[in-house]
Protein backbone atom coordinates (compact mmCIF):
# COMPACT_ATOMS: atom_id res chain seq x y z
CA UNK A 1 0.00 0.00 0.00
CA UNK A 2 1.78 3.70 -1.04
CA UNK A 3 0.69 5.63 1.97
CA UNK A 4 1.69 9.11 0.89
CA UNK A 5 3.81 11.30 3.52
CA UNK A 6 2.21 14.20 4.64
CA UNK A 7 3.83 17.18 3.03
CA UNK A 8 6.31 18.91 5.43
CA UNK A 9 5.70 22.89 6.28
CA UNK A 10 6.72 25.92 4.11
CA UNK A 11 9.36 26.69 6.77
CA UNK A 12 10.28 23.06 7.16
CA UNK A 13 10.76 22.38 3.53
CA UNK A 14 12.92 25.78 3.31
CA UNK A 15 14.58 24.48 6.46
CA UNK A 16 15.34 20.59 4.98
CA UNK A 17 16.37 22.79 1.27
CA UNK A 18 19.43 24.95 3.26
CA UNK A 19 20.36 21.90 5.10
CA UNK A 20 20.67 19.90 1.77
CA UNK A 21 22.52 22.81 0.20
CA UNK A 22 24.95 23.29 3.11
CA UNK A 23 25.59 19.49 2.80
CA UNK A 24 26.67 20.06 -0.90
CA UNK A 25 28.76 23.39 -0.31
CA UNK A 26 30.74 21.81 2.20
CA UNK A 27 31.50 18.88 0.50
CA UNK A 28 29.69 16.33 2.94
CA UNK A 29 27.39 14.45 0.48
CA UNK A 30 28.97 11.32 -1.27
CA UNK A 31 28.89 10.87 -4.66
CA UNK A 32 26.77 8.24 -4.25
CA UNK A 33 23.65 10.16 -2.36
CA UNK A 34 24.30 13.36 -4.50
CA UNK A 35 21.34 12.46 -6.95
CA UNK A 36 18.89 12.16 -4.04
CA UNK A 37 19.71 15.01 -2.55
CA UNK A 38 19.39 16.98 -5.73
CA UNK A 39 16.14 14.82 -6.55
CA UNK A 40 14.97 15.59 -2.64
CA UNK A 41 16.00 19.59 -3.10
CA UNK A 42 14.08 20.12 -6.17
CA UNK A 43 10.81 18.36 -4.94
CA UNK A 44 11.02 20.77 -1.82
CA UNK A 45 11.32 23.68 -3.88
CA UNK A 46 8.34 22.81 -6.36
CA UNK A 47 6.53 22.27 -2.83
CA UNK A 48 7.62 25.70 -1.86
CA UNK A 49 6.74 27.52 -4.92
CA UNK A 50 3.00 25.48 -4.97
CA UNK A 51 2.25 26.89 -1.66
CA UNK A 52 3.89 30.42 -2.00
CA UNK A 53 0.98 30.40 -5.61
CA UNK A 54 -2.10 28.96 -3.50
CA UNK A 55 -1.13 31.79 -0.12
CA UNK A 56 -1.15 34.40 -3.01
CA UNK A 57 -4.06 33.38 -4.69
CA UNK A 58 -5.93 32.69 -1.26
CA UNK A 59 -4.84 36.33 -0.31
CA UNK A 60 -5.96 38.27 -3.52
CA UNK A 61 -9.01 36.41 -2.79
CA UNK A 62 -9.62 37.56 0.69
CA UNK A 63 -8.35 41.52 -0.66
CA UNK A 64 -10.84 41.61 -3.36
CA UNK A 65 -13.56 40.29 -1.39
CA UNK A 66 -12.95 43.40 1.35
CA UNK A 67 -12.55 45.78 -1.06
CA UNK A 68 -16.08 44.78 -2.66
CA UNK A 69 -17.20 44.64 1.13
CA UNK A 70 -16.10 48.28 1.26
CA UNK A 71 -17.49 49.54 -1.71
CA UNK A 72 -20.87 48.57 -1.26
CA UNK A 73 -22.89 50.61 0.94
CA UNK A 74 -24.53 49.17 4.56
CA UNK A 75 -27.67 48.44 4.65
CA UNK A 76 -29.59 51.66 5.76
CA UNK A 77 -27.13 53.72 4.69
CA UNK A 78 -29.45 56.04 2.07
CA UNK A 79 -26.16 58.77 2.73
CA UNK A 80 -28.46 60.84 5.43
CA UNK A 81 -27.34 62.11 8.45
CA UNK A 82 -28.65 59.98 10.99
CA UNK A 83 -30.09 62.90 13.32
């Protein structure tokens, strides 16, 4: 049965990506595990970038939907003084 792993946080992924890249700056990952690490990096970063494009698109949403709230007038509100 494939059982798929929950996806880690934005800040974890970021956090598991830096580790992964310090690893290959410093000259720590073998030859042998550099493809993995690569492959592992990439899918992080395509994580990353999926959720960065849903927050945006979640937040334009919630923007436009106060702006309309703004714009339209409450109800009652014919623009006379209330006295």
């Amino acid at each position: 049965m494939n059982a798929k792993k929950k996806d880690p946080s934005f800040g974890d992924a970021v956090g598991e990506v830096e580790t992964i890249l310090a690893r290959l700056e410093s000259d720590e990952v073998d030859v042998d595990e550099l493809s993995g690490e690569v492959k592992r990096a990439v899918e992080l970063v395509g994580l990353c970038r999926e959720k960065l494009q849903r927050t945006e698109l979640e937040v334009k949403e919630f923007v436009a939907k106060l702006e309309a709230d703004a714009s339209e007038p409450e109800a009652g509100d014919d623009g006379a003084l209330p006295f």
